[in-house]
Every structure is written in C-alpha cells, then in structure tokens.
Protein backbone atom coordinates (compact mmCIF):
# COMPACT_ATOMS: atom_id res chain seq x y z
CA UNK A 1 109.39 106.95 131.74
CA UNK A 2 111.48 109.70 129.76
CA UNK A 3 113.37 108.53 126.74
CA UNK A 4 116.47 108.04 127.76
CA UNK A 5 115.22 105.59 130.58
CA UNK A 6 113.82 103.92 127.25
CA UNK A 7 116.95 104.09 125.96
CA UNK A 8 118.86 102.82 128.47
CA UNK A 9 116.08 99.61 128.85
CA UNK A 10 116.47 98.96 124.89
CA UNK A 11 120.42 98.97 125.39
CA UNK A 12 119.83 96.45 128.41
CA UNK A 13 117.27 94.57 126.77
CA UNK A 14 120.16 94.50 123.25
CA UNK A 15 122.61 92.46 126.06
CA UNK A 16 120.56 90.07 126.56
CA UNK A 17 118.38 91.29 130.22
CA UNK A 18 115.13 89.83 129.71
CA UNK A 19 113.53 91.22 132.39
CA UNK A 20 114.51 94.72 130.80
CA UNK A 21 113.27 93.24 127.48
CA UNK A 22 110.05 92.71 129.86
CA UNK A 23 109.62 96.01 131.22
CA UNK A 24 110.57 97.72 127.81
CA UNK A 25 107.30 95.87 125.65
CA UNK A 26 104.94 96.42 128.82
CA UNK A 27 105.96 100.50 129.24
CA UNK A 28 105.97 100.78 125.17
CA UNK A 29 102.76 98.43 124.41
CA UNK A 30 100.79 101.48 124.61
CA UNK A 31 102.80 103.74 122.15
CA UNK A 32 102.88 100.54 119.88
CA UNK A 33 99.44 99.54 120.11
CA UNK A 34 98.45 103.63 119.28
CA UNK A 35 100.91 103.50 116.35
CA UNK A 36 98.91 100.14 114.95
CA UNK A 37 95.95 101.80 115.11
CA UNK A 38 97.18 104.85 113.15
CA UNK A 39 97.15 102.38 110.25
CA UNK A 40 94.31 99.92 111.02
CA UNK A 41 91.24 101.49 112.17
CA UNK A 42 89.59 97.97 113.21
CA UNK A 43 90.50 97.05 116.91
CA UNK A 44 91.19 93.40 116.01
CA UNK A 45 93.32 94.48 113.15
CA UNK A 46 95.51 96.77 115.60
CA UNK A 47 96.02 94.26 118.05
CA UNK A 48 97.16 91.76 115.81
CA UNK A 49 99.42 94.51 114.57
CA UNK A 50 100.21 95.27 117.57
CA UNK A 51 101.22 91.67 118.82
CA UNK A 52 103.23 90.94 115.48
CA UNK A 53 105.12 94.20 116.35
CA UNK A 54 105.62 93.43 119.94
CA UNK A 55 107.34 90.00 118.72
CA UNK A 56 109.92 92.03 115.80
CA UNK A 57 110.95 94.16 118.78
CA UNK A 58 111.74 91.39 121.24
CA UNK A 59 112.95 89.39 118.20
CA UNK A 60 114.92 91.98 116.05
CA UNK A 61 116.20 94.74 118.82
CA UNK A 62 119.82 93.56 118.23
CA UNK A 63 119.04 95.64 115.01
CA UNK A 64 118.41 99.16 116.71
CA UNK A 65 121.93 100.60 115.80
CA UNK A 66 121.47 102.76 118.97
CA UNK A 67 121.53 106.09 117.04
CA UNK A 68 118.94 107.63 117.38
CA UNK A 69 115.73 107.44 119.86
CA UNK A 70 114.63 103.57 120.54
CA UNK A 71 111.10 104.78 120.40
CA UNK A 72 111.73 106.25 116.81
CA UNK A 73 113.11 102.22 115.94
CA UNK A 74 110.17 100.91 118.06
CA UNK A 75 107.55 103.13 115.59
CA UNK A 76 108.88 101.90 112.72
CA UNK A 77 108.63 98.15 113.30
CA UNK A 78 105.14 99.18 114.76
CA UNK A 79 103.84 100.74 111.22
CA UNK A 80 105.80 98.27 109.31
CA UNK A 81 103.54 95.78 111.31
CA UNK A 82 100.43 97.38 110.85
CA UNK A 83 101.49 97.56 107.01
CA UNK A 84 101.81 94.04 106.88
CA UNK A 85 98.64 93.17 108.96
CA UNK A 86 96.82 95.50 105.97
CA UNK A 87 98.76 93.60 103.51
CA UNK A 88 97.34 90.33 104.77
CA UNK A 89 94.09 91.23 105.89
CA UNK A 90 93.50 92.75 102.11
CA UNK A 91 94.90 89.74 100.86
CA UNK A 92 92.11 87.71 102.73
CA UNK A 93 89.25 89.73 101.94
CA UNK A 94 89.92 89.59 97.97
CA UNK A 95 90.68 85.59 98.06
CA UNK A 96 87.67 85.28 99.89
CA UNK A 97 84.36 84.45 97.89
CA UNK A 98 80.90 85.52 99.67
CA UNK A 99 79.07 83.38 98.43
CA UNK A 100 81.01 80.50 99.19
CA UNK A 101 81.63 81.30 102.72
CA UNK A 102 78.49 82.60 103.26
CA UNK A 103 77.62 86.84 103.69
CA UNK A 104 78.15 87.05 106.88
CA UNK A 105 81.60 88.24 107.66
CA UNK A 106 82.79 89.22 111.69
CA UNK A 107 84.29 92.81 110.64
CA UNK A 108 83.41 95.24 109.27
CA UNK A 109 84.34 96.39 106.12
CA UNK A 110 86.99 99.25 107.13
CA UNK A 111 85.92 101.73 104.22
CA UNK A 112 82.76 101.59 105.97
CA UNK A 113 84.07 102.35 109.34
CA UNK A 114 84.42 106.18 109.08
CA UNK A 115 86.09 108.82 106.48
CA UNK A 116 89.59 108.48 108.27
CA UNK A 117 89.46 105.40 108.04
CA UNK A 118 88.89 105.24 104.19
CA UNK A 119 91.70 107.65 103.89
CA UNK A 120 94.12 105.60 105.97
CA UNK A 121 93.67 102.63 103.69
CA UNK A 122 93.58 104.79 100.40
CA UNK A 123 96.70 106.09 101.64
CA UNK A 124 98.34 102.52 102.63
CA UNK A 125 97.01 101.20 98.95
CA UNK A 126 98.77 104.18 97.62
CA UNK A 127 101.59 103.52 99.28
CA UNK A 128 101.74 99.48 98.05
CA UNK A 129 101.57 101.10 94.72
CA UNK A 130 104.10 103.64 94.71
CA UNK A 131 106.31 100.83 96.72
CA UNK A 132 106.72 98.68 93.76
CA UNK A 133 108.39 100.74 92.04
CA UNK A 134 109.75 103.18 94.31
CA UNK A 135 110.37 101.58 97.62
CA UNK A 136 112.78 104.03 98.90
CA UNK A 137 110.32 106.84 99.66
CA UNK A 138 107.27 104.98 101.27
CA UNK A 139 108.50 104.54 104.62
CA UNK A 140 110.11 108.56 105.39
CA UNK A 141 106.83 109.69 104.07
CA UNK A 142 104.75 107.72 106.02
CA UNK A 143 106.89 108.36 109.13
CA UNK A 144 106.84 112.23 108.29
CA UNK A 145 102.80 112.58 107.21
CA UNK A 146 101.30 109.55 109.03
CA UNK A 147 103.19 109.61 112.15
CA UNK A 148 104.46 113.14 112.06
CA UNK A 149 108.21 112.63 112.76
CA UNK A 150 110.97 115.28 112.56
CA UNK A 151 113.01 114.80 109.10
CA UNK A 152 116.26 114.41 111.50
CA UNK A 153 114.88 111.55 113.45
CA UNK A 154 113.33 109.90 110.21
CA UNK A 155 116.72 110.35 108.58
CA UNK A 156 118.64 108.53 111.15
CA UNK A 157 116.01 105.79 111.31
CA UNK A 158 116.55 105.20 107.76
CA UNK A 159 120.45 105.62 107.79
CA UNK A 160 120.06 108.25 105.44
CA UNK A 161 121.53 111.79 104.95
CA UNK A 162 118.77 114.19 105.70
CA UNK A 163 118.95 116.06 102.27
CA UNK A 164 118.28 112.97 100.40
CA UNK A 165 115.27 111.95 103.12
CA UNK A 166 113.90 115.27 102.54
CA UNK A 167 114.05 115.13 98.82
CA UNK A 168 112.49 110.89 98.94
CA UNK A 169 109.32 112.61 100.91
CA UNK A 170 109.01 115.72 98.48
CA UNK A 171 109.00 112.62 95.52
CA UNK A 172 106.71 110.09 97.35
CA UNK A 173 104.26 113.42 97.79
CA UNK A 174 104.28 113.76 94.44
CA UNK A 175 103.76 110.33 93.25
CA UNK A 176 101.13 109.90 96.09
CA UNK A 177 98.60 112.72 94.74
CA UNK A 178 97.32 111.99 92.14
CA UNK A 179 96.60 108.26 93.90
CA UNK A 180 95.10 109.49 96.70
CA UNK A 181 92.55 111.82 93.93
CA UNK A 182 91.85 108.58 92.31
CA UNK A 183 93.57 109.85 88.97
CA UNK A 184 96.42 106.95 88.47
C-alpha cells in the first residue's frame, strides 16, 4: 500500500468509515508493532505496546491534522506507546519486592537481553530524565535518532517550525550525553 493510499484510508477512517479504520490498523499493525519494538526489546512488552498504540490510533485519529504523512502521526503514537509501556513496566519492576513474590519472575530482565537492548532503555531513562525538565526536546530527538525521521516530517508532526525542531534535537543531544556516559 503506498502512502497516499494510507493517507487516503486515515482521512476515511477520520469520517467515521470503520471498515477503513479496519483495514488501516491491519495494513499498519506491522509498521506499529516494528516501531514498539524499537523501544521494548521484550516481545511481550512490544505487543502490549503495540496493542495500547493500536487503540490511541483508532481512538485519537480525529487528532491527525492531516499535514503531513499519517504514517509519521501513526509512529508517534506508536513510540509514545512503547514509552509508556517502559514507563509502567519500570514502574512494576521497582514496586515489586523479590522476596515477597518469590525470585522467580516470567521475563527477563531487559538489560540482560542483549547490548541494544541496554542502550535502548539507557536511552529511554535518559530521556524520562531530561523530560522533566525539558519536555520539549524528547520526542524530535527520539523521532530523529531512534526512528530516523527527516527534520521536515518531525517538524510538522510536532507543529513546529523546522529551525526551532532542529535547534530542540541539537539541545536534547547535548543534555542526553553525558546521561547516556553515566556522568549526570
């Protein structure tokens, strides 16, 4: 399916065709599912991600301003999902005590998983630090180092003029480095 067959599904799908809504999650499950597990290197994890994603699409597509590629929309939701599927599972895992629940936990520790893997989730817990203060530049940089988008796609994504997205990305750099060396 070429994107502006996409396109023209998502603008469909916006006036209210559910069957176009239908066709639209099936062709871009895939691309969503593949964008989840960019972020969360667990299966499980992704496909959670994946599902919550799936659901903000079908729920939230009246919110695609149709400038802009739907796809480019679609990723976003899809790493903001697998953001907050990280958020959650990391949340879990530091509430939980072993020895309470027993050692025995049904997946694997992440970190453990391989060395991307450990960098995706140093990078997402540098990110959830540099986002309390600094919210505006963690999603164009992970859009433009994590999923490898064009500056003028990321800028219309995030309604902003390209200058400034280029300049958020050059500032999130810099206050990602010295995170991701461990020197905080």
């Amino acid at each position: 399916m070429t994107p502006d067959d996409i396109d023209d599904l998502a603008r469909r799908a916006q006036d209210g065709d559910t069957a176009a809504l239908d066709t639209l999650l099936s062709t871009l499950r895939p691309r969503i599912l593949s964008a989840c597990r960019g972020v969360l290197p667990y299966s499980a994890d992704a496909e959670d991600a994946c599902q919550e994603a799936m659901l903000n699409i079908a729920t939230k597509i009246g919110s695609w301003h149709r400038n802009g590629r739907f796809t480019t929309w679609m990723h976003a939701v899809a790493v903001n999902s697998a953001r907050s599927t990280y958020r959650r599972l990391r949340k879990q895992a530091t509430t939980v005590d072993p020895l309470e629940h027993g050692p025995v936990l049904d997946r694997p520790d992440p970190r453990t998983t391989s060395v991307i893997a450990g960098t995706r989730l140093d990078l997402l817990e540098a990110m959830e630090t540099i986002e309390r203060d600094h919210p505006q530049y963690v999603e164009p940089l992970l859009l433009r180092d994590v999923y490898g988008l064009p500056y003028d796609e990321i800028a219309t994504l995030v309604g902003a003029p390209l200058g400034t997205v280029k300049a958020q990305i050059h500032h999130g750099r810099k206050l990602a480095r010295p995170l991701l060396r461990g020197e905080e």
